[in-house]
PDB file of N, CA and C in Angstrom:
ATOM      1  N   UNK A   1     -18.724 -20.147 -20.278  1.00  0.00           N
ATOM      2  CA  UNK A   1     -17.407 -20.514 -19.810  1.00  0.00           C
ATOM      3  C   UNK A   1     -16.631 -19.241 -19.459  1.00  0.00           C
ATOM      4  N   UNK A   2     -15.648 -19.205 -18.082  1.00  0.00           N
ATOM      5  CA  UNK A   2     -15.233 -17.989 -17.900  1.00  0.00           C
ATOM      6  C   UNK A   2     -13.749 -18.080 -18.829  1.00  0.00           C
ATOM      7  N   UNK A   3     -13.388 -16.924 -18.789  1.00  0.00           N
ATOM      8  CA  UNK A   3     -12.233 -16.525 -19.479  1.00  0.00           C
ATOM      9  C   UNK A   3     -10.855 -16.561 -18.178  1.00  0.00           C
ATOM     10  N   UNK A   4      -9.986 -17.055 -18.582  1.00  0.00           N
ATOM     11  CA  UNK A   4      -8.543 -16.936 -17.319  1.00  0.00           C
ATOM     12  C   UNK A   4      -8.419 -15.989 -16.685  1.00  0.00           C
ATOM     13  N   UNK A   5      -9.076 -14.990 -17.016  1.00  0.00           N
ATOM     14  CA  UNK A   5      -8.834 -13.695 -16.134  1.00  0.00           C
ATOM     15  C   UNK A   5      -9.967 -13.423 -14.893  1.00  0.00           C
ATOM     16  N   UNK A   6     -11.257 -14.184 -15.796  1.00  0.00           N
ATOM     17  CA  UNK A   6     -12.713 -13.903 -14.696  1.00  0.00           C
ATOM     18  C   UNK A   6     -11.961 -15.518 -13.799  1.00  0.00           C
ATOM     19  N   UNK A   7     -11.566 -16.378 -14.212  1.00  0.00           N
ATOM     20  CA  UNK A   7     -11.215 -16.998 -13.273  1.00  0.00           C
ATOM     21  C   UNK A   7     -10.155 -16.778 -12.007  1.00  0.00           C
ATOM     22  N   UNK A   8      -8.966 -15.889 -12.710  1.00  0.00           N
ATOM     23  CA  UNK A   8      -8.280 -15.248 -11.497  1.00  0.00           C
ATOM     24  C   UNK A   8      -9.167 -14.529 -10.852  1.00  0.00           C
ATOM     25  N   UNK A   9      -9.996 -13.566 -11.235  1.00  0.00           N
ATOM     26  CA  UNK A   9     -10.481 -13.246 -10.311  1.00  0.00           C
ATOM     27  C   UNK A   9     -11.501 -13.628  -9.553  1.00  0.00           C
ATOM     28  N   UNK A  10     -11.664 -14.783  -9.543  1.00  0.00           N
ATOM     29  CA  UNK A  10     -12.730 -15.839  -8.807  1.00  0.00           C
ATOM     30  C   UNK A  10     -12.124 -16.321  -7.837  1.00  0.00           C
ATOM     31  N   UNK A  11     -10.755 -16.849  -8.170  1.00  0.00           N
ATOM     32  CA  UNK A  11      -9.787 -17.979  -7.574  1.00  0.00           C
ATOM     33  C   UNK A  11      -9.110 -16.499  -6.571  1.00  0.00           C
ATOM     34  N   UNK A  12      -8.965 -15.062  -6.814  1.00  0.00           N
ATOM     35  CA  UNK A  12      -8.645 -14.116  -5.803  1.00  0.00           C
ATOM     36  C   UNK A  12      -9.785 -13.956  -4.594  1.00  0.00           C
ATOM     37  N   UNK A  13     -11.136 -13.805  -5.102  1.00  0.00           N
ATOM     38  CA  UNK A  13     -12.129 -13.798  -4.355  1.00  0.00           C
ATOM     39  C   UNK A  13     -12.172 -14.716  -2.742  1.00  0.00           C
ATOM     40  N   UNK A  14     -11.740 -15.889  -3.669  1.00  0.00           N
ATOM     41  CA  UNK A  14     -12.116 -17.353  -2.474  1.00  0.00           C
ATOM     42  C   UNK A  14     -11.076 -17.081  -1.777  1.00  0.00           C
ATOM     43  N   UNK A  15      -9.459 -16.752  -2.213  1.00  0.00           N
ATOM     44  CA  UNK A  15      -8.418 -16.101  -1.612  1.00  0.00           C
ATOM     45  C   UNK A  15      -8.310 -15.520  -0.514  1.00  0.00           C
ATOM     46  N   UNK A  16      -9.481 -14.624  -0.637  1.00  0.00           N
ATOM     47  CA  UNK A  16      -9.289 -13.455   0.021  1.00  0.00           C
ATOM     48  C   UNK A  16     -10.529 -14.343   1.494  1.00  0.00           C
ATOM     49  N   UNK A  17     -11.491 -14.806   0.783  1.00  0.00           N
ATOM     50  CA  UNK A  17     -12.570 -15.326   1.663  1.00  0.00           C
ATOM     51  C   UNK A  17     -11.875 -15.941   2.632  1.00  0.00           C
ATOM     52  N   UNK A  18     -10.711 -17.136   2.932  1.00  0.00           N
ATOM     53  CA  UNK A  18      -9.997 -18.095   3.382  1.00  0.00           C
ATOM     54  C   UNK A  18      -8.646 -16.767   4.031  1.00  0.00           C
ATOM     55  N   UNK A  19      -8.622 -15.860   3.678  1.00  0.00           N
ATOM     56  CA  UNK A  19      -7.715 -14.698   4.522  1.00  0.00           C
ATOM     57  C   UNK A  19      -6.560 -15.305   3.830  1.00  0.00           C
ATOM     58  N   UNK A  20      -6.549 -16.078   2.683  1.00  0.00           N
ATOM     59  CA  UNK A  20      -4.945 -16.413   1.754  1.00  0.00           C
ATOM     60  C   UNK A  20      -4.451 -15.136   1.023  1.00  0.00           C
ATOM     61  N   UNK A  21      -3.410 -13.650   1.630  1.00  0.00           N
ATOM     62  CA  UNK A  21      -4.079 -12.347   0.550  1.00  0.00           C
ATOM     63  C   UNK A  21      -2.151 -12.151  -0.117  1.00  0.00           C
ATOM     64  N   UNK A  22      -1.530 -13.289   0.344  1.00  0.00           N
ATOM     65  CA  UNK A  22      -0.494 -13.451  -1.243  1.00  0.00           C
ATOM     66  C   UNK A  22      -1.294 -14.201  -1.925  1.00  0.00           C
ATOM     67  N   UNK A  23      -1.828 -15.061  -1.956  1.00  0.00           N
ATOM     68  CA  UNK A  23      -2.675 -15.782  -3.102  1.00  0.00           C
ATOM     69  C   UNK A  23      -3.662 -15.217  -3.414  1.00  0.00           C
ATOM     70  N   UNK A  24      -4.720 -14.033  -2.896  1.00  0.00           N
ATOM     71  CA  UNK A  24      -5.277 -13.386  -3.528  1.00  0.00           C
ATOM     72  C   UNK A  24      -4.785 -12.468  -4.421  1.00  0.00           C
ATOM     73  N   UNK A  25      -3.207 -11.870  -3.796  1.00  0.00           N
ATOM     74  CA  UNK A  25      -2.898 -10.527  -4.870  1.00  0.00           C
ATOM     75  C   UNK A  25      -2.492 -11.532  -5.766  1.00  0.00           C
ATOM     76  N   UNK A  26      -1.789 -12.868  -6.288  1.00  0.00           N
ATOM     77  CA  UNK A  26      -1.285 -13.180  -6.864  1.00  0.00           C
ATOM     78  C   UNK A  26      -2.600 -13.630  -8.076  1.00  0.00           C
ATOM     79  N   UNK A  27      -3.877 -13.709  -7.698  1.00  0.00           N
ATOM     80  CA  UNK A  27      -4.718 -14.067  -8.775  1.00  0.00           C
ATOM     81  C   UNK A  27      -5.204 -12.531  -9.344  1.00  0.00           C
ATOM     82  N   UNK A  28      -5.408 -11.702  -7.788  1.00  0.00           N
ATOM     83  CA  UNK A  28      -5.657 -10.346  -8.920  1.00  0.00           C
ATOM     84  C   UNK A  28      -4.512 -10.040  -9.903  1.00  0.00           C
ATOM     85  N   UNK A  29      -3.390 -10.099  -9.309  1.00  0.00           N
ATOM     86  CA  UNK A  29      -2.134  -9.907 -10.387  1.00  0.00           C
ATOM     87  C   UNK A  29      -2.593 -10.704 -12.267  1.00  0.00           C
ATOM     88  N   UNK A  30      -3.203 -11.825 -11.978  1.00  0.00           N
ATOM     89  CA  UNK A  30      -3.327 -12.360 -13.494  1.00  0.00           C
ATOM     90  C   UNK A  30      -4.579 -11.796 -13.975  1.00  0.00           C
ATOM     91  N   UNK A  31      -5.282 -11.277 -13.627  1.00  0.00           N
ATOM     92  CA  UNK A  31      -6.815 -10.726 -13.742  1.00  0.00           C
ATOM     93  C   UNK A  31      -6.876  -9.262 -14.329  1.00  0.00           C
ATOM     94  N   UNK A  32      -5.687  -8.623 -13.891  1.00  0.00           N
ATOM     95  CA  UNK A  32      -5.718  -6.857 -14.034  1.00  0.00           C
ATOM     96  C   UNK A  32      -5.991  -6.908 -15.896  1.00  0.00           C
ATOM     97  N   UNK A  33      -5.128  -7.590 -16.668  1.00  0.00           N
ATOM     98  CA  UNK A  33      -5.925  -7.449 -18.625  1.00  0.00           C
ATOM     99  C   UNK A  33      -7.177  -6.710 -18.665  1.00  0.00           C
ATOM    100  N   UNK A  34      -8.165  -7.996 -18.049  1.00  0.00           N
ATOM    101  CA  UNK A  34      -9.250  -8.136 -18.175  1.00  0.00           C
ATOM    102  C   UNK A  34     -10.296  -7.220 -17.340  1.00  0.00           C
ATOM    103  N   UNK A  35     -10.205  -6.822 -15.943  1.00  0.00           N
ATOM    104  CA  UNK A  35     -10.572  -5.981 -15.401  1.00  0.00           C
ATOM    105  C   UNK A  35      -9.915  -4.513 -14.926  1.00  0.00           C
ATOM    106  N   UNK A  36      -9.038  -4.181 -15.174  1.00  0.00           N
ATOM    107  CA  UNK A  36      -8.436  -2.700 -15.077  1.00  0.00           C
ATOM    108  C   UNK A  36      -9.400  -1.917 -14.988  1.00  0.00           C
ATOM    109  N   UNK A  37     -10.608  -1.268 -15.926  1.00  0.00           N
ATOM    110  CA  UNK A  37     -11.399  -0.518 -15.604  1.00  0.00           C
ATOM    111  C   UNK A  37     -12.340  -0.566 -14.398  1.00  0.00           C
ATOM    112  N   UNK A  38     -12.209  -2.063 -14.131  1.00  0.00           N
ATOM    113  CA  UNK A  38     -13.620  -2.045 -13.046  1.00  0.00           C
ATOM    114  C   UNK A  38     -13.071  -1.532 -11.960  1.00  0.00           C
ATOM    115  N   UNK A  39     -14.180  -0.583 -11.248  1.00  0.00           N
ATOM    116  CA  UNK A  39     -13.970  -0.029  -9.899  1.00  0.00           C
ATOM    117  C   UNK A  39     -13.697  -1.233  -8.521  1.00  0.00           C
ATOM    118  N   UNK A  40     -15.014  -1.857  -8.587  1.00  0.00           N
ATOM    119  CA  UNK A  40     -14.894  -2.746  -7.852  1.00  0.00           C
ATOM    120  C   UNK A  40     -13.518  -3.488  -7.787  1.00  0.00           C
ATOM    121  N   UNK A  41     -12.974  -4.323  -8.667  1.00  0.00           N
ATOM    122  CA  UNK A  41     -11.882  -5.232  -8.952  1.00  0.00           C
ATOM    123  C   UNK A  41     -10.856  -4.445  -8.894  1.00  0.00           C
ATOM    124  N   UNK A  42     -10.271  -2.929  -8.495  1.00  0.00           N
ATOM    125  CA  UNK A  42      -9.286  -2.154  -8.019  1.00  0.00           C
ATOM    126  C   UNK A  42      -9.267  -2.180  -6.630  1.00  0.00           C
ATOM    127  N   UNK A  43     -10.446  -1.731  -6.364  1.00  0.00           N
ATOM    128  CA  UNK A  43     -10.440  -1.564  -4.515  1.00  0.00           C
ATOM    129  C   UNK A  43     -10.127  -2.941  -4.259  1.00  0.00           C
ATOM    130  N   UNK A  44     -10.698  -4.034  -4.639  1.00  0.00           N
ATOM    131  CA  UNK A  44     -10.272  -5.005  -4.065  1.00  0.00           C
ATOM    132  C   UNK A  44      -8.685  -5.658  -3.902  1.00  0.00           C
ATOM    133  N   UNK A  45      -8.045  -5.087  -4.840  1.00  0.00           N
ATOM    134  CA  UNK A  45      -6.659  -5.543  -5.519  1.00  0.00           C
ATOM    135  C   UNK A  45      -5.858  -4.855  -4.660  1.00  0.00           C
ATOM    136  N   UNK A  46      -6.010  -3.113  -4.524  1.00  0.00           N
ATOM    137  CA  UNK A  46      -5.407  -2.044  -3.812  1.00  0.00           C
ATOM    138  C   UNK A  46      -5.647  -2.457  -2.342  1.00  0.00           C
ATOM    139  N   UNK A  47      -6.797  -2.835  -2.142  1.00  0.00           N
ATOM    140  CA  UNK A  47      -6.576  -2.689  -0.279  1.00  0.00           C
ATOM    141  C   UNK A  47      -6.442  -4.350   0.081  1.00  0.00           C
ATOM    142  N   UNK A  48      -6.172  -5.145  -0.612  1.00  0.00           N
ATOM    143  CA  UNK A  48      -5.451  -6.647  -0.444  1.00  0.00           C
ATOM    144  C   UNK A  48      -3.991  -6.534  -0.860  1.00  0.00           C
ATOM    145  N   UNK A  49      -3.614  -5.587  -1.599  1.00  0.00           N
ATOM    146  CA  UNK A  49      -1.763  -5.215  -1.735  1.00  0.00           C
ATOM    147  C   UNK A  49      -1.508  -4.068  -0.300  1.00  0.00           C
ATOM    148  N   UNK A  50      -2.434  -3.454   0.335  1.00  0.00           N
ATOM    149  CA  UNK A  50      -2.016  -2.228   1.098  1.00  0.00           C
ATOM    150  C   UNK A  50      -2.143  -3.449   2.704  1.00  0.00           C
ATOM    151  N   UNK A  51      -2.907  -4.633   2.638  1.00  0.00           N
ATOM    152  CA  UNK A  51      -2.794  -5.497   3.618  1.00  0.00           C
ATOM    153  C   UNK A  51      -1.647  -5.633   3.865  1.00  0.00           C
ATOM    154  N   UNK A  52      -1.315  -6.409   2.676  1.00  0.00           N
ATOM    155  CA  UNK A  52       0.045  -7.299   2.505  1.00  0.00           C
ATOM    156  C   UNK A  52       1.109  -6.002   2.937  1.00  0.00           C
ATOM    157  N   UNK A  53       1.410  -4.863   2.651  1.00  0.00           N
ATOM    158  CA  UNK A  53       2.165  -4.077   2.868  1.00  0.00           C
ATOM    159  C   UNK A  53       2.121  -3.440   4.209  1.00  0.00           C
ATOM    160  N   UNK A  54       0.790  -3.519   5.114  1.00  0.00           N
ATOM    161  CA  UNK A  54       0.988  -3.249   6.506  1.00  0.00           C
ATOM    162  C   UNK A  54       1.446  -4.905   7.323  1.00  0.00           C
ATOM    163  N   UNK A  55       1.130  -5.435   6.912  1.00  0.00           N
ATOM    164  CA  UNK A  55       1.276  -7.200   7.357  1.00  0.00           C
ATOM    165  C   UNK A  55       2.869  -7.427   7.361  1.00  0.00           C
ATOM    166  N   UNK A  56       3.489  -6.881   6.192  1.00  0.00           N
ATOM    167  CA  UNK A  56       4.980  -7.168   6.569  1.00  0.00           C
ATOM    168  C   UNK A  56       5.723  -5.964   6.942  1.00  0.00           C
ATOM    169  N   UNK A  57       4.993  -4.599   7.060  1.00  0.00           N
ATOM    170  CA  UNK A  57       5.697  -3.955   8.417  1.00  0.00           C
ATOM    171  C   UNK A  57       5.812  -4.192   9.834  1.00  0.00           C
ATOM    172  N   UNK A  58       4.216  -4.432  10.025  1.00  0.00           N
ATOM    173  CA  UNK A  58       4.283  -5.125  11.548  1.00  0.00           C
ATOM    174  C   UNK A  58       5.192  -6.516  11.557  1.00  0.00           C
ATOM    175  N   UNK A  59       5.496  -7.096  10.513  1.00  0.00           N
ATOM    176  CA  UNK A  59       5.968  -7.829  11.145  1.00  0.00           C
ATOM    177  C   UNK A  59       7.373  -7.815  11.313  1.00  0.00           C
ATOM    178  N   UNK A  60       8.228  -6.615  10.538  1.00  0.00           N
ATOM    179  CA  UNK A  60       9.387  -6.121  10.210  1.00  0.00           C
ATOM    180  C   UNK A  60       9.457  -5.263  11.972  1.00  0.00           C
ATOM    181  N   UNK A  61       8.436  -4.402  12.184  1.00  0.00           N
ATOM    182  CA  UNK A  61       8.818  -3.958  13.748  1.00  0.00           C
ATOM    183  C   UNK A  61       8.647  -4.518  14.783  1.00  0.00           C
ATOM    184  N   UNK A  62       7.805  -5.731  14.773  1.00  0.00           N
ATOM    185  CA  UNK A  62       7.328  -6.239  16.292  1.00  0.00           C
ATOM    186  C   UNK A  62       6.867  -7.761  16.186  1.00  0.00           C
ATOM    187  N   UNK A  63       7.913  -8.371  14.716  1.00  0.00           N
ATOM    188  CA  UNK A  63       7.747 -10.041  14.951  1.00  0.00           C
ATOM    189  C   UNK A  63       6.162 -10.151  14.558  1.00  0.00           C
ATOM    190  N   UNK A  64       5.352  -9.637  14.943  1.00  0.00           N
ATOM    191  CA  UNK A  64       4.095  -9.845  14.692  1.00  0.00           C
ATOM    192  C   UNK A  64       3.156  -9.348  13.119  1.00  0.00           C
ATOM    193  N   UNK A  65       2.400 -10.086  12.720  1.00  0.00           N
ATOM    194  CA  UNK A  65       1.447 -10.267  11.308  1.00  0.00           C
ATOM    195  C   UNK A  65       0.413 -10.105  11.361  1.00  0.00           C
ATOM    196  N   UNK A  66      -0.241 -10.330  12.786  1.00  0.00           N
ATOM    197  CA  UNK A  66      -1.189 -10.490  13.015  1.00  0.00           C
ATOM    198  C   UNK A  66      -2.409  -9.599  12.991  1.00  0.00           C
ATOM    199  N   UNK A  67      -3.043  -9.166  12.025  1.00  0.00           N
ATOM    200  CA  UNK A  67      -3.891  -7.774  11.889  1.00  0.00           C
ATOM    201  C   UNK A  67      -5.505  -8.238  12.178  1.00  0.00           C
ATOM    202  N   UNK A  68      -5.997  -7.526  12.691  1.00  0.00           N
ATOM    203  CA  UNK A  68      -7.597  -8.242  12.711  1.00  0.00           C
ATOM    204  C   UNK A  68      -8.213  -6.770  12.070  1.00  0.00           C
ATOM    205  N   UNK A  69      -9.498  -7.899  11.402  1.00  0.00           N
ATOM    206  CA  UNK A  69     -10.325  -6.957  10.624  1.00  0.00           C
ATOM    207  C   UNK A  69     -11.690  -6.987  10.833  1.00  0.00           C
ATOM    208  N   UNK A  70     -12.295  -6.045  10.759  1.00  0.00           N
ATOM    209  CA  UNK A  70     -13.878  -6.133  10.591  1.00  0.00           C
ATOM    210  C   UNK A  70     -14.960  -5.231   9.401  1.00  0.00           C
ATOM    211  N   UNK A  71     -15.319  -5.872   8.928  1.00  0.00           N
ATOM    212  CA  UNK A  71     -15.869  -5.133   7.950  1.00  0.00           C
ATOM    213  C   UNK A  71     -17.648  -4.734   8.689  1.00  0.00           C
ATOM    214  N   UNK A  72     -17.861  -3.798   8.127  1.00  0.00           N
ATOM    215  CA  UNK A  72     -19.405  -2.938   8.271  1.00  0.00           C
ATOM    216  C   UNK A  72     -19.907  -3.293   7.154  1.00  0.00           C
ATOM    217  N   UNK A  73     -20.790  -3.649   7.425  1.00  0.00           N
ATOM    218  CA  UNK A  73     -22.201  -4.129   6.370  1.00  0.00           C
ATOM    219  C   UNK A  73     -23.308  -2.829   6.416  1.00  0.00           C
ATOM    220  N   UNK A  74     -23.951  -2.714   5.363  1.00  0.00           N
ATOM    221  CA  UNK A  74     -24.989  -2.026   4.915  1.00  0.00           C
ATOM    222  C   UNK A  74     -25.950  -2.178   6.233  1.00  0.00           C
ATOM    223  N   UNK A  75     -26.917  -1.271   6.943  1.00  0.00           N
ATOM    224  CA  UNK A  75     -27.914  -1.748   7.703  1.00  0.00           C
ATOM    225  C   UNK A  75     -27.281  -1.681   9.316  1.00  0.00           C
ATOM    226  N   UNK A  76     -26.012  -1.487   9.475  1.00  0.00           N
ATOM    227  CA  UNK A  76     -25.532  -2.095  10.472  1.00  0.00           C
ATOM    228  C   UNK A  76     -25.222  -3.022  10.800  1.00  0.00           C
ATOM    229  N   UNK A  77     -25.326  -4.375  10.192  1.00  0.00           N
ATOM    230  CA  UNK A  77     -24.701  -5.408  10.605  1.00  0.00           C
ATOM    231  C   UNK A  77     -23.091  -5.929  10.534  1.00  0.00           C
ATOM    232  N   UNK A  78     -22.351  -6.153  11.579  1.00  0.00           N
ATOM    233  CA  UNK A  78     -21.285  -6.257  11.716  1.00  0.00           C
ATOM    234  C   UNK A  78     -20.542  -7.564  11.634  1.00  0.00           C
ATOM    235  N   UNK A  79     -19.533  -7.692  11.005  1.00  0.00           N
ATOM    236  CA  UNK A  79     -18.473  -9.042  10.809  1.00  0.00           C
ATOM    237  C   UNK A  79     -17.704  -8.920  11.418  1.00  0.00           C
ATOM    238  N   UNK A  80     -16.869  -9.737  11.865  1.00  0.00           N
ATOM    239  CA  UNK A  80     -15.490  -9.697  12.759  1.00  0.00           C
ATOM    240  C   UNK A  80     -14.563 -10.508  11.915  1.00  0.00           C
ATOM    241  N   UNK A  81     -13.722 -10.213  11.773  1.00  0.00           N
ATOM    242  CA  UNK A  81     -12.755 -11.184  11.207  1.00  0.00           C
ATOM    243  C   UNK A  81     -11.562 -11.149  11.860  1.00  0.00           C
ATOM    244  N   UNK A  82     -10.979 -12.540  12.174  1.00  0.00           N
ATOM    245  CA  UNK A  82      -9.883 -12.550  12.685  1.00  0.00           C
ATOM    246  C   UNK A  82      -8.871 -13.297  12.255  1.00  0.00           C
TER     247      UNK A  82
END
Protein backbone atom coordinates (compact mmCIF):
# COMPACT_ATOMS: atom_id res chain seq x y z
CA UNK A 1 0.00 0.00 0.00
CA UNK A 2 1.45 3.44 -0.92
CA UNK A 3 1.90 6.03 1.67
CA UNK A 4 0.05 9.84 0.90
CA UNK A 5 3.08 11.13 -0.15
CA UNK A 6 4.12 8.17 -2.85
CA UNK A 7 0.60 8.86 -3.81
CA UNK A 8 1.06 12.64 -4.38
CA UNK A 9 3.60 11.84 -6.16
CA UNK A 10 1.84 9.47 -8.47
CA UNK A 11 -1.28 11.69 -8.71
CA UNK A 12 1.79 14.66 -9.79
CA UNK A 13 3.18 12.23 -12.33
CA UNK A 14 -0.30 11.62 -14.26
CA UNK A 15 -0.49 15.58 -13.73
CA UNK A 16 2.15 16.31 -15.44
CA UNK A 17 1.42 13.35 -18.20
CA UNK A 18 -2.20 15.19 -19.05
CA UNK A 19 0.08 18.77 -19.17
CA UNK A 20 -2.26 19.64 -15.70
CA UNK A 21 1.33 21.42 -14.08
CA UNK A 22 -0.80 23.54 -11.21
CA UNK A 23 -2.07 20.19 -10.33
CA UNK A 24 1.11 18.63 -10.72
CA UNK A 25 3.06 21.26 -8.50
CA UNK A 26 0.18 21.04 -6.20
CA UNK A 27 0.70 17.09 -5.64
CA UNK A 28 4.52 17.54 -5.65
CA UNK A 29 3.82 20.27 -3.04
CA UNK A 30 2.20 17.30 -0.66
CA UNK A 31 4.96 14.76 -1.55
CA UNK A 32 8.21 16.99 -0.72
CA UNK A 33 8.10 15.04 3.49
CA UNK A 34 8.58 12.05 1.88
CA UNK A 35 10.83 12.61 -1.07
CA UNK A 36 13.12 15.74 -0.48
CA UNK A 37 16.24 13.75 -0.91
CA UNK A 38 15.38 12.15 -4.15
CA UNK A 39 17.13 13.62 -7.12
CA UNK A 40 14.75 12.55 -9.49
CA UNK A 41 11.46 13.92 -7.53
CA UNK A 42 13.36 17.59 -7.36
CA UNK A 43 14.03 17.98 -11.02
CA UNK A 44 10.72 17.06 -11.54
CA UNK A 45 9.08 19.53 -8.96
CA UNK A 46 11.77 22.44 -9.96
CA UNK A 47 11.29 22.39 -13.70
CA UNK A 48 7.21 21.91 -13.35
CA UNK A 49 7.37 25.19 -10.79
CA UNK A 50 10.02 26.99 -13.39
CA UNK A 51 7.03 26.01 -16.18
CA UNK A 52 4.45 27.47 -14.24
CA UNK A 53 6.69 30.58 -13.69
CA UNK A 54 7.58 31.09 -17.47
CA UNK A 55 3.72 30.23 -18.36
CA UNK A 56 2.52 33.20 -16.33
CA UNK A 57 5.12 35.59 -17.66
CA UNK A 58 4.27 35.00 -21.14
CA UNK A 59 1.19 35.38 -20.31
CA UNK A 60 1.67 38.64 -18.17
CA UNK A 61 3.60 40.12 -21.58
CA UNK A 62 1.78 38.87 -24.59
CA UNK A 63 -1.80 37.44 -23.37
CA UNK A 64 -0.33 34.24 -24.38
CA UNK A 65 0.48 30.63 -22.15
CA UNK A 66 1.05 28.83 -24.67
CA UNK A 67 4.62 27.06 -24.42
CA UNK A 68 5.40 23.95 -26.49
CA UNK A 69 7.72 21.32 -25.42
CA UNK A 70 9.73 18.50 -26.58
CA UNK A 71 11.58 16.22 -24.75
CA UNK A 72 14.83 14.03 -26.16
CA UNK A 73 14.85 10.53 -25.41
CA UNK A 74 17.90 8.35 -24.91
CA UNK A 75 18.96 6.85 -28.52
CA UNK A 76 17.58 9.74 -30.31
CA UNK A 77 14.18 9.33 -30.30
CA UNK A 78 12.11 12.39 -30.20
CA UNK A 79 8.60 13.54 -28.51
CA UNK A 80 6.79 16.57 -29.34
CA UNK A 81 4.58 17.90 -27.01
CA UNK A 82 2.18 20.42 -27.46
Amino acid sequence: MLSDAEKAYCLALEALKRKDYPAASNHFDKAVPHFKNNREFNLLRQTTELLLAVKEERKKLDGEDMIELEEVLPYGEEKDFR
